[in-house]
N, C-alpha and C. Protein backbone atom coordinates (compact mmCIF):
# COMPACT_ATOMS: atom_id res chain seq x y z
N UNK A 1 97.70 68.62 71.79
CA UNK A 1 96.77 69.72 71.58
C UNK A 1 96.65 70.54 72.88
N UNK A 2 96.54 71.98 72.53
CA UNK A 2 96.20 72.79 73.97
C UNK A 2 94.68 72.43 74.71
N UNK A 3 94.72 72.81 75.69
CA UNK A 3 93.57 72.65 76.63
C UNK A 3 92.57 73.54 75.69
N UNK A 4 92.45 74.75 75.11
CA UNK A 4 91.29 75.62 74.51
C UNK A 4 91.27 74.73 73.23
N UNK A 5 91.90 74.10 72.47
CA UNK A 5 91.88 73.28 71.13
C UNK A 5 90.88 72.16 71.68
N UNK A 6 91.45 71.55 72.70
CA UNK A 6 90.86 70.00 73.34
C UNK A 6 88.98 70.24 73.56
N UNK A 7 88.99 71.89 74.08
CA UNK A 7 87.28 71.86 75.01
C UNK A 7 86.48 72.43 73.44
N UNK A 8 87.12 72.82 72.43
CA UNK A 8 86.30 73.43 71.34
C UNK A 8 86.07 71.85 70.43
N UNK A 9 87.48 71.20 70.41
CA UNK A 9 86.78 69.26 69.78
C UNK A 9 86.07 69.14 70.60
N UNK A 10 86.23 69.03 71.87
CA UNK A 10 85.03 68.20 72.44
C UNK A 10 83.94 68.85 72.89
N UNK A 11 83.62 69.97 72.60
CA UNK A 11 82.39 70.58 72.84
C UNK A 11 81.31 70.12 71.05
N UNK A 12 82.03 69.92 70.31
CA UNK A 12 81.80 69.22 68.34
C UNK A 12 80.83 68.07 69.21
N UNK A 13 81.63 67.82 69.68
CA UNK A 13 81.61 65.95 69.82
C UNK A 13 81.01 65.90 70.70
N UNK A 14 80.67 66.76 71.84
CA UNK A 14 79.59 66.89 72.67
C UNK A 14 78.41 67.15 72.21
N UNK A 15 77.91 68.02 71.41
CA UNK A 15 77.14 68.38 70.64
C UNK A 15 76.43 67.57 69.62
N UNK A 16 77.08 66.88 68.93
CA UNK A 16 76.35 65.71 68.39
C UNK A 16 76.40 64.43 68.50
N UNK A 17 76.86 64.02 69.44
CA UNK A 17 76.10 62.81 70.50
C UNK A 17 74.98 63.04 71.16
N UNK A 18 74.69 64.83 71.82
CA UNK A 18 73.50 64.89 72.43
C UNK A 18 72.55 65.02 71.08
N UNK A 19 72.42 65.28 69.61
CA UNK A 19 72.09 65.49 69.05
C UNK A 19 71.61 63.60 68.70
N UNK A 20 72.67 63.04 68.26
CA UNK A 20 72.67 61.91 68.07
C UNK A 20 72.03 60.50 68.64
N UNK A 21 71.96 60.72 70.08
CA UNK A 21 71.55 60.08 71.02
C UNK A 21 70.07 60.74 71.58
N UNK A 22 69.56 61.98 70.90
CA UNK A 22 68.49 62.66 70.86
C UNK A 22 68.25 63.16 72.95
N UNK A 23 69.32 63.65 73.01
CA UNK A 23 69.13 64.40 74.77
C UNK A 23 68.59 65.54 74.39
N UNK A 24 68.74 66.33 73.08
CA UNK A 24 68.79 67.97 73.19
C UNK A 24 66.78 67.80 72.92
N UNK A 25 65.91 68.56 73.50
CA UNK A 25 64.60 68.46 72.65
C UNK A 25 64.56 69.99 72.57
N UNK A 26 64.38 70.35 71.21
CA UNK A 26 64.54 71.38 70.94
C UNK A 26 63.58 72.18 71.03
N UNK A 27 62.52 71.83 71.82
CA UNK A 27 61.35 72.97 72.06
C UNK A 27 61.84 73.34 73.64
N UNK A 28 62.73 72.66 74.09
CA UNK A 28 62.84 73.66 75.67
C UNK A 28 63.89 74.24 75.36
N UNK A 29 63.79 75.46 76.60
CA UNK A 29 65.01 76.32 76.91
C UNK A 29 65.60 76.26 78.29
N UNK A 30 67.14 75.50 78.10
CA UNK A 30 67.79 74.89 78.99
C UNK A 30 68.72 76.16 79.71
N UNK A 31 68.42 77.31 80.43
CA UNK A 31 69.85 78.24 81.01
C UNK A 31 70.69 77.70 81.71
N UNK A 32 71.82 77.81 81.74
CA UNK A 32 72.67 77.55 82.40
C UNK A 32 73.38 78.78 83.25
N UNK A 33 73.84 79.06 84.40
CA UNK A 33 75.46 79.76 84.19
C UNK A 33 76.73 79.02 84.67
N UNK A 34 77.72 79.70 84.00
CA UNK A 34 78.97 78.91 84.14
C UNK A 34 80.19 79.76 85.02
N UNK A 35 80.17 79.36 85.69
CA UNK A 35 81.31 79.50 86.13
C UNK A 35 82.34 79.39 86.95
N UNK A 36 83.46 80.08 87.64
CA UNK A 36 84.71 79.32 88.19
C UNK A 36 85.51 79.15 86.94
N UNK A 37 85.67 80.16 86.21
CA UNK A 37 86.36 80.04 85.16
C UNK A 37 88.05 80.58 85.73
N UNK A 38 89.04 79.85 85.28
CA UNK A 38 90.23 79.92 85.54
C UNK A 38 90.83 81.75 85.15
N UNK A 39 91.34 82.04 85.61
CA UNK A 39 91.50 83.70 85.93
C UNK A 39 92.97 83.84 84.92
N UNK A 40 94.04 82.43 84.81
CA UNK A 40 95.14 82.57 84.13
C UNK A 40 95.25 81.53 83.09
N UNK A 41 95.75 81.79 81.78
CA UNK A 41 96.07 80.15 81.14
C UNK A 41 97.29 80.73 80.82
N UNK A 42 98.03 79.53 80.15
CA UNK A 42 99.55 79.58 79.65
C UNK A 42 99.38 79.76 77.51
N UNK A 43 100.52 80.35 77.62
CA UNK A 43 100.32 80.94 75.74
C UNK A 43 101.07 79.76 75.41
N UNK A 44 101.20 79.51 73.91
CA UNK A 44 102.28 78.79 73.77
C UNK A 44 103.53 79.11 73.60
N UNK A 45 104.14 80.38 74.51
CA UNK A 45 105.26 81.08 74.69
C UNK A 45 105.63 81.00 75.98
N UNK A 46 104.69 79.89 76.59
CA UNK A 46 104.75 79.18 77.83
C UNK A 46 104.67 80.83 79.03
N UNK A 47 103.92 81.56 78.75
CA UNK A 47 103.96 82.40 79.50
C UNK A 47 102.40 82.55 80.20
N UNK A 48 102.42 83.03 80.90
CA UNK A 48 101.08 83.52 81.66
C UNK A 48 99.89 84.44 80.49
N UNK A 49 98.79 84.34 80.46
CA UNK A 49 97.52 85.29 79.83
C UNK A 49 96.09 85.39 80.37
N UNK A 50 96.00 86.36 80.69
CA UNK A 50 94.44 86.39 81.19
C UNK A 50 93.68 85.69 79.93
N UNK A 51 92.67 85.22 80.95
CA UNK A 51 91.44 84.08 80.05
C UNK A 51 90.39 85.35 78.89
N UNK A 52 89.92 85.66 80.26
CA UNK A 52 88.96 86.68 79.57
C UNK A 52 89.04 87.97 79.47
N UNK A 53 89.52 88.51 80.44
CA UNK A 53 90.21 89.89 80.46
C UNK A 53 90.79 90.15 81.54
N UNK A 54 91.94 91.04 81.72
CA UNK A 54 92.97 91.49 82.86
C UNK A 54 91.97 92.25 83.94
N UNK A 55 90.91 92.63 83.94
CA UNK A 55 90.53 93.28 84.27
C UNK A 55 89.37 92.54 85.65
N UNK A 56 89.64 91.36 85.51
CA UNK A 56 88.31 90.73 86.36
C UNK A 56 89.00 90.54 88.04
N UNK A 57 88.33 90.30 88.83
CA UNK A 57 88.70 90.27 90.45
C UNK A 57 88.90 88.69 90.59
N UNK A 58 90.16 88.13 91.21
CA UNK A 58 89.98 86.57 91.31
C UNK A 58 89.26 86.61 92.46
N UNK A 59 88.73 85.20 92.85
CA UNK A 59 88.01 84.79 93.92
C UNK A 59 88.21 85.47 94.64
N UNK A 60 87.61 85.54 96.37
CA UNK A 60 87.81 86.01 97.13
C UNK A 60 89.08 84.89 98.08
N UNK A 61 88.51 83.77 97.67
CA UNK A 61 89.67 82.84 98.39
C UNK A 61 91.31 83.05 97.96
N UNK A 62 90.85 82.94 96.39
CA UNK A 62 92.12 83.39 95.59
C UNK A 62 93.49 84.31 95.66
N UNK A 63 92.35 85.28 96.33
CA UNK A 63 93.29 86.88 96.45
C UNK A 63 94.65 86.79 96.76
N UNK A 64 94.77 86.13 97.86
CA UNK A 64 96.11 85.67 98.99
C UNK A 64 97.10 84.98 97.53
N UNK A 65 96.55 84.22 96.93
CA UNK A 65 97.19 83.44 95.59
C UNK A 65 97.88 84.46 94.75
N UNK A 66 96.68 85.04 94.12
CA UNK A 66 96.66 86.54 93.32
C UNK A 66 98.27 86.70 93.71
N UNK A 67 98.01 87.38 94.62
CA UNK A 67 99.06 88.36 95.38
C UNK A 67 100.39 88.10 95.61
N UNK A 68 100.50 86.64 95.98
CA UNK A 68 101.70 86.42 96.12
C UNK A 68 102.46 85.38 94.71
N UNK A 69 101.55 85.51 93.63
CA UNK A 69 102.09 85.35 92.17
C UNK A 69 103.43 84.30 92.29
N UNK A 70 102.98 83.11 93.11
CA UNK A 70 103.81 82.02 92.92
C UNK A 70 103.15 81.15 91.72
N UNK A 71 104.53 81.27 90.99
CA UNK A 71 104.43 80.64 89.52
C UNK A 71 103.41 78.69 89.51
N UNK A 72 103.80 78.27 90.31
CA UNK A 72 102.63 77.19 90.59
C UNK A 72 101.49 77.23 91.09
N UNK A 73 101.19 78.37 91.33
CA UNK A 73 99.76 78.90 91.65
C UNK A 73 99.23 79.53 90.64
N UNK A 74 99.65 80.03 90.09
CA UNK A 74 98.85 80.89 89.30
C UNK A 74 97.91 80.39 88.12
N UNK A 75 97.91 79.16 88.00
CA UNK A 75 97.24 78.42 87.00
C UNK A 75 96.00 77.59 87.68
N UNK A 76 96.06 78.39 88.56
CA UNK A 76 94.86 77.63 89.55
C UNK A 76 93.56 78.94 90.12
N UNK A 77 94.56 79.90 89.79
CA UNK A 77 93.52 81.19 90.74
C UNK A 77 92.00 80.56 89.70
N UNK A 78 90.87 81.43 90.42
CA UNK A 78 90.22 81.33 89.90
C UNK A 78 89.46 82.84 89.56
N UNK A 79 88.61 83.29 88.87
CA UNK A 79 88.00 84.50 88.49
C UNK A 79 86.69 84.98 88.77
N UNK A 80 86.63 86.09 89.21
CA UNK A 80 84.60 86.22 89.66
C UNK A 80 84.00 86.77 88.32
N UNK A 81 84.22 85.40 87.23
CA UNK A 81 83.77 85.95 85.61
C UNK A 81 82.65 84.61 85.47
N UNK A 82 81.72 84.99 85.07
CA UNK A 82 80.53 84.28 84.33
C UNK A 82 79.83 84.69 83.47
N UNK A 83 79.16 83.74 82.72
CA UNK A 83 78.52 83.59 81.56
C UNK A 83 76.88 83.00 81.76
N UNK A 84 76.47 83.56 81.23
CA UNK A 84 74.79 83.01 81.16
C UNK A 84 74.45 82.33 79.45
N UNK A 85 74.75 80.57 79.60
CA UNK A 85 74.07 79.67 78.49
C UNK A 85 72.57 79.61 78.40
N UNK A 86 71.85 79.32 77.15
CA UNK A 86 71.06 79.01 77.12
C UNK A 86 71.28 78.24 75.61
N UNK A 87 70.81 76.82 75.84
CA UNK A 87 70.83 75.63 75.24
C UNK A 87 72.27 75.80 74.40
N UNK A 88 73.48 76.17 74.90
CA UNK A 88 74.91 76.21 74.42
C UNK A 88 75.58 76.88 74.28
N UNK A 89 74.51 78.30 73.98
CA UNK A 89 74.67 79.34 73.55
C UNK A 89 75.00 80.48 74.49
N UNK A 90 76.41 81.13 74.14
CA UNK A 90 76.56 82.11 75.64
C UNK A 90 75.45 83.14 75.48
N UNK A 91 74.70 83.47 76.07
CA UNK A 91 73.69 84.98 75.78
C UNK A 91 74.26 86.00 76.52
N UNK A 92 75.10 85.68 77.36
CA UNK A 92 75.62 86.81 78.33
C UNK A 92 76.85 86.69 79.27
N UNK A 93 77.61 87.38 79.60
CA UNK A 93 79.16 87.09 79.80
C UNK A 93 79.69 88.64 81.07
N UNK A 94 80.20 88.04 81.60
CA UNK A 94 80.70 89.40 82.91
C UNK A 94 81.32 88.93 83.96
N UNK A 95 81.86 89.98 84.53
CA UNK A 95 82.43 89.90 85.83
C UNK A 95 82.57 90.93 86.75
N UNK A 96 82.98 90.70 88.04
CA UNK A 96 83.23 90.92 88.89
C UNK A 96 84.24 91.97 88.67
N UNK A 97 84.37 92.98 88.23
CA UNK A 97 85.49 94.12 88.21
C UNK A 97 87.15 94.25 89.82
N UNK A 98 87.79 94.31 88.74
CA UNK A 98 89.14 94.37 89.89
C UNK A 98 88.32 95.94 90.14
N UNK A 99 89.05 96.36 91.22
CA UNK A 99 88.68 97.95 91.84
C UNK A 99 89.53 98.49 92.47
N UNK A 100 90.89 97.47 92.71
CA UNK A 100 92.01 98.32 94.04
C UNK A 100 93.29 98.03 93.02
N UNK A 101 93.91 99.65 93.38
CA UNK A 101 95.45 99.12 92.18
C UNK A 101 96.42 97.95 92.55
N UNK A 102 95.82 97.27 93.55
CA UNK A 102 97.28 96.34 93.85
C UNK A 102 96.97 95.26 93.27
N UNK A 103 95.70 94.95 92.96
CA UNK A 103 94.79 93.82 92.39
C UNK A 103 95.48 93.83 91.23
N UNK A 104 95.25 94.76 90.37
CA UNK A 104 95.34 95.44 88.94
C UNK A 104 97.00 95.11 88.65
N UNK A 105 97.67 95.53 89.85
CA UNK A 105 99.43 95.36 89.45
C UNK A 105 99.64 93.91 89.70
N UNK A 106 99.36 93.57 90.88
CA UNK A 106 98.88 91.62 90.59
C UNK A 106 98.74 90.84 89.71
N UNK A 107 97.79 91.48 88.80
CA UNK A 107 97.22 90.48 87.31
C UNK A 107 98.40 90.75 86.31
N UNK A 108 99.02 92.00 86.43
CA UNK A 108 100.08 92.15 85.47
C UNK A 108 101.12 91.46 85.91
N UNK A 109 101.48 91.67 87.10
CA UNK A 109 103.02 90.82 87.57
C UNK A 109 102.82 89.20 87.32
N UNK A 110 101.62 88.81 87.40
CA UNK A 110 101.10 87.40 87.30
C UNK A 110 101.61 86.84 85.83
N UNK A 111 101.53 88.03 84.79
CA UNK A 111 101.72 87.77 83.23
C UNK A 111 102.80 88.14 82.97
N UNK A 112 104.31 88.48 84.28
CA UNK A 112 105.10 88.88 83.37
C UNK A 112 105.68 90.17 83.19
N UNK A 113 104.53 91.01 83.50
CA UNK A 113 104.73 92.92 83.54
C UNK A 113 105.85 93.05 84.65
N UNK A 114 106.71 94.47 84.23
CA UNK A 114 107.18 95.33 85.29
C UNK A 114 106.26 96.04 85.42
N UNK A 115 106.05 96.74 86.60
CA UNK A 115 105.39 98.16 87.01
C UNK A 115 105.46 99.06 85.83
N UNK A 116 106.64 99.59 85.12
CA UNK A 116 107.05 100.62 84.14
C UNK A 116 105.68 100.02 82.49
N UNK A 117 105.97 98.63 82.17
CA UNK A 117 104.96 97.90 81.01
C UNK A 117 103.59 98.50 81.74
N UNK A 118 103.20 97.53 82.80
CA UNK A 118 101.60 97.86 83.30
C UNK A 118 101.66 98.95 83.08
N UNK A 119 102.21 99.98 83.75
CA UNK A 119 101.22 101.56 83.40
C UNK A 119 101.29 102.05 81.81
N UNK A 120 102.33 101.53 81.39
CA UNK A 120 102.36 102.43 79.92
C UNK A 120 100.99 101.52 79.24
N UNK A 121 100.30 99.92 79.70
CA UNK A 121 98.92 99.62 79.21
C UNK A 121 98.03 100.14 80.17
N UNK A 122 98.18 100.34 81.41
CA UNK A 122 97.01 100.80 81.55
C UNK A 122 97.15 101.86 83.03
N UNK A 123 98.02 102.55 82.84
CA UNK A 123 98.12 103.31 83.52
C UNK A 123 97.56 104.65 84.24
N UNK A 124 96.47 104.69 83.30
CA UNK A 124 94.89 105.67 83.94
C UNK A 124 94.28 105.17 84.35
N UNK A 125 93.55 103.63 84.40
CA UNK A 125 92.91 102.90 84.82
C UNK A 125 94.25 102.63 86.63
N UNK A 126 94.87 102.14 86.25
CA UNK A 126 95.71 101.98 87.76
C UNK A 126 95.78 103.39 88.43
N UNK A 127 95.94 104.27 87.95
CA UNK A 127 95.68 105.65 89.02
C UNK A 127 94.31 105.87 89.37
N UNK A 128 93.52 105.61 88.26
CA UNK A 128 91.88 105.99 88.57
C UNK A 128 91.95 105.24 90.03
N UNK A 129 91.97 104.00 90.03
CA UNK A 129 91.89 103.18 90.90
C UNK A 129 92.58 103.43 92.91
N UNK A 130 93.39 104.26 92.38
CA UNK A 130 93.67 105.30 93.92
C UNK A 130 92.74 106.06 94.23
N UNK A 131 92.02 106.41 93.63
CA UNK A 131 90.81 107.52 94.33
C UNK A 131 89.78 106.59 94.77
N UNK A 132 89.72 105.69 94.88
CA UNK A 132 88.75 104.93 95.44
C UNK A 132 87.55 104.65 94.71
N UNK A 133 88.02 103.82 93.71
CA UNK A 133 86.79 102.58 92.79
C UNK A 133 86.07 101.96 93.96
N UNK A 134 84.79 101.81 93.57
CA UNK A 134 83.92 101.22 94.43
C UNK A 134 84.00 99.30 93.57
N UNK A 135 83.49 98.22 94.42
CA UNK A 135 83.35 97.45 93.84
C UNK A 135 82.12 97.38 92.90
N UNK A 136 82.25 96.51 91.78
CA UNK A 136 81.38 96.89 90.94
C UNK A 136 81.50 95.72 89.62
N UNK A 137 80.39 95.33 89.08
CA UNK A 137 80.50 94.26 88.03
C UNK A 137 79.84 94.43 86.89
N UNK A 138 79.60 93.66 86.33
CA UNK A 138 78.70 93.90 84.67
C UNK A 138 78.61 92.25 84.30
N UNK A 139 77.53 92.69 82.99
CA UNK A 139 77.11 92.05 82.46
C UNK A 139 76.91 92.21 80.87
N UNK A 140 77.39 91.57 79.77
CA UNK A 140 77.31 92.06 78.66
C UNK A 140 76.24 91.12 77.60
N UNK A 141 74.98 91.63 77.46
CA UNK A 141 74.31 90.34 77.00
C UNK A 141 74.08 90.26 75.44
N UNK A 142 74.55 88.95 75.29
CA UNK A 142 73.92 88.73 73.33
C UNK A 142 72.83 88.43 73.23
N UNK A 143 72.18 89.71 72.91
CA UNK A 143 70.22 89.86 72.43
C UNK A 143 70.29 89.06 71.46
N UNK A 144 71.52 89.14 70.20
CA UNK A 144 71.35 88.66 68.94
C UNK A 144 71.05 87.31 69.40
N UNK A 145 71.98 86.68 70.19
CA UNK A 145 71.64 84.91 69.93
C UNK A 145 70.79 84.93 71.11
N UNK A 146 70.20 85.71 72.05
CA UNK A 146 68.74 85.06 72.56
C UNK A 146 67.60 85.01 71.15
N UNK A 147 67.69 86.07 70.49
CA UNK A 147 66.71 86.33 69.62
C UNK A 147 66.77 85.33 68.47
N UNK A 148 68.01 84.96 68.45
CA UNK A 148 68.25 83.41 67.37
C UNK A 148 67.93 82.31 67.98
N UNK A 149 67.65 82.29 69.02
CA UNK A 149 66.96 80.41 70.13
C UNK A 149 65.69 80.83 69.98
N UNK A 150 65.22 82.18 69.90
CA UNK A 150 63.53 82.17 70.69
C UNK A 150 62.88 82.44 69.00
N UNK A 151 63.46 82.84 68.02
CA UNK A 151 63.33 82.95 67.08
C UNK A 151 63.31 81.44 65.93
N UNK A 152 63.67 80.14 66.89
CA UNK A 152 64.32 78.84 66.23
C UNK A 152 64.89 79.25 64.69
N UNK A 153 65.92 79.94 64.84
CA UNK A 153 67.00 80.49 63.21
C UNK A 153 67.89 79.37 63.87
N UNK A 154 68.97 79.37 62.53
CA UNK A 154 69.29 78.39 62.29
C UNK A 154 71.17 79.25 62.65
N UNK A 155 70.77 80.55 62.08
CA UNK A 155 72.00 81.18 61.87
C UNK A 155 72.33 82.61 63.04
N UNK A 156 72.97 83.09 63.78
CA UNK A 156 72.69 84.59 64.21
C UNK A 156 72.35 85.64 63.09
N UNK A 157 72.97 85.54 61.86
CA UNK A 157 72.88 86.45 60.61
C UNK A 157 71.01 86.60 60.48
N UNK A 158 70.43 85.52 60.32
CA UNK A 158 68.89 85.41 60.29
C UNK A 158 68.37 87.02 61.21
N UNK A 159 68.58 86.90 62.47
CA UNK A 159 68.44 87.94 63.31
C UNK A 159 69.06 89.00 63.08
N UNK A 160 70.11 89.22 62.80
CA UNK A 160 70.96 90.65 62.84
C UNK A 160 70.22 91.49 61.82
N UNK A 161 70.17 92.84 61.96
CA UNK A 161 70.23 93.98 60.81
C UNK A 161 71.22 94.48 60.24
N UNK A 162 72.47 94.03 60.44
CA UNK A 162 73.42 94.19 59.33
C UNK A 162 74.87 92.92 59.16
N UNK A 163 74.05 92.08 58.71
CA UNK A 163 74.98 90.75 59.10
C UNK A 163 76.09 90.67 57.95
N UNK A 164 77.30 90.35 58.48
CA UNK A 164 78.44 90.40 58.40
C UNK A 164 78.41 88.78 56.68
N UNK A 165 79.11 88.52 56.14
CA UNK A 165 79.25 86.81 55.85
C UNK A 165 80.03 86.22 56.20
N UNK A 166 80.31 85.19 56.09
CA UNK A 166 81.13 84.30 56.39
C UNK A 166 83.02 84.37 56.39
N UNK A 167 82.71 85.77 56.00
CA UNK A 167 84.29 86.16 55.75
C UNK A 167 84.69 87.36 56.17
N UNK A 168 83.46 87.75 57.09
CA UNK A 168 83.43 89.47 57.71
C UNK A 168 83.30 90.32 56.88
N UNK A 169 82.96 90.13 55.74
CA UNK A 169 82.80 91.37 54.52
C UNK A 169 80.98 91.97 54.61
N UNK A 170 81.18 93.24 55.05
CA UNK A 170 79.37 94.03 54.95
C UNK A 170 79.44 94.23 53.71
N UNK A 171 78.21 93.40 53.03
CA UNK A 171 77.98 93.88 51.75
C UNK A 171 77.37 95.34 51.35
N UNK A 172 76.36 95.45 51.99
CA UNK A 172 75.64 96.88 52.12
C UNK A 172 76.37 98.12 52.24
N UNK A 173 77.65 98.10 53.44
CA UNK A 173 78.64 99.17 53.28
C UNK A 173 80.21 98.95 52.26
N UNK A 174 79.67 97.82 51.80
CA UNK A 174 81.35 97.28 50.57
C UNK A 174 82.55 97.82 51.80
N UNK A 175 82.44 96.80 52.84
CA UNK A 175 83.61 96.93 53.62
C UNK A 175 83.78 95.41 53.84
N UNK A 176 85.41 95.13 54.37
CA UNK A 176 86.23 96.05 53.71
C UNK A 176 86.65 96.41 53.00
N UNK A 177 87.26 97.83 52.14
CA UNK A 177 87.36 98.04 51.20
C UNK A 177 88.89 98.96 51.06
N UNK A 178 89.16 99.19 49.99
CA UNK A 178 90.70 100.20 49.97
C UNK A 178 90.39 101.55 50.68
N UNK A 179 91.29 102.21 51.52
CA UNK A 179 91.14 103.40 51.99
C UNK A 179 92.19 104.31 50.59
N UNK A 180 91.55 105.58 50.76
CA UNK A 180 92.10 106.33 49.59
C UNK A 180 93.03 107.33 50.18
N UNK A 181 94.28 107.69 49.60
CA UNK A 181 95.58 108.26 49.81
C UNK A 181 95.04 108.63 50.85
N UNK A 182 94.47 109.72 50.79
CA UNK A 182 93.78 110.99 51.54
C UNK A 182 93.12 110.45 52.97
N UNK A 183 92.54 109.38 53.04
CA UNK A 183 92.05 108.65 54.10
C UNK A 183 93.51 108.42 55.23
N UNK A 184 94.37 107.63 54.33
CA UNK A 184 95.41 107.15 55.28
C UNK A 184 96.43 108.26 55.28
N UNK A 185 96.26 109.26 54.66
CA UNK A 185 96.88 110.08 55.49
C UNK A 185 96.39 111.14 56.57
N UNK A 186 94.89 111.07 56.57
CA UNK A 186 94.51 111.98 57.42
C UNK A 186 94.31 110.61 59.01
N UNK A 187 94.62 109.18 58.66
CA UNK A 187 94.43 108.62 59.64
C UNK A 187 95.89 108.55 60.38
N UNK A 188 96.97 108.58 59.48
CA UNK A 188 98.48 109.05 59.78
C UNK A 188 98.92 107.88 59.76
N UNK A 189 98.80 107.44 58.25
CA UNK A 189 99.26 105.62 58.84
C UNK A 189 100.29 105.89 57.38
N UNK A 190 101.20 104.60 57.74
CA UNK A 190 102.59 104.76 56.93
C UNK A 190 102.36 103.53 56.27
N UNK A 191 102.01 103.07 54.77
CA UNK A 191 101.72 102.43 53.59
C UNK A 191 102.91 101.98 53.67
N UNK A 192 103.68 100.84 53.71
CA UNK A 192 104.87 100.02 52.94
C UNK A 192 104.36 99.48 52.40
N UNK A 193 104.75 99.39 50.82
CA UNK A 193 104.56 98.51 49.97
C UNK A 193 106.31 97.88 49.62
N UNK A 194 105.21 95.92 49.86
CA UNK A 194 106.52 95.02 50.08
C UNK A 194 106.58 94.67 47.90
N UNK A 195 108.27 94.69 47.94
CA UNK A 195 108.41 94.17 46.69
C UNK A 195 108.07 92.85 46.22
């Protein structure tokens, strides 16, 4: 099994042993943040992939690593990306923004890119980045699942105003649904129909 297969079983199995063995008491609120999250994992095309996004700054220790994109290193950098838990639950997730283009051509050469690939993905973002990006980070927070812990729901759907089911279908807007001739051609998309 892969390493992301292995931490999602055993986060199951973490979960209800503390349940089981009664650690969790469900009237407190436990925050956590996490991180030192690994900056590269391997696909099963045995190739290099950013974790969370191409876009984050590795450590500051890292950089020197980063940079010189030796293939036994690179599964070690680490990322200035964190997450804010509360009782399991991510409520909030960010990082540390890359800001200098060599960083940016780094994370691509790390996965594999020529120079010519990187810019044709992100090649406004790597020029922006010559005029001088300031450093700079974020934070992206899920109100929905704070509002599902402080709310004790059982479900995020409980909280939401337009909750999705179990199969991504919005009932309220009957999506998804067939687009009509006229739709996909004003979206310019080419219909094969397989025999």
């Amino acid at each position: 099994a892969s390493y992301a297969v292995a931490n999602k079983a055993l986060d199951v199995v973490r979960q209800e042993l503390g349940k089981m063995l009664k650690l969790i008491d469900p009237k407190e609120l436990r925050p956590a943040w996490v991180v030192d999250f690994p900056m590269f994992e391997k696909t099963d095309a045995d190739r290099w992939t950013f974790t969370h996004n191409p876009f984050s700054m590795p450590a500051i220790a890292d950089i020197e690593k980063h940079m010189n994109g030796k293939e036994d290193e690179i599964g070690t950098i680490i990322a200035q990306q964190y997450d804010l838990v509360l009782n399991g639950y991510e409520i909030g997730g960010g990082s540390v923004r890359a800001h200098k283009p060599e960083i940016l051509e780094a994370t691509y050469k790390n996965m594999g890119y020529n120079k010519d690939d990187m810019l044709k993905s992100v090649g406004t973002l790597y020029k922006a980045f010559h005029y001088g990006a300031p450093p700079h980070g974020g934070i992206a927070w899920g109100i929905d699942r704070l509002m599902m812990l402080l709310g004790k729901k059982n479900s995020i759907r409980e909280v939401m105003v337009f909750p999705k089911t179990g199969t991504s279908e919005d009932l309220l807007f009957n999506a998804p649904s067939l687009l009509s001739d006229k739709k996909v051609e004003e979206m310019n998309v080419k219909v094969i129909k397989k025999k």
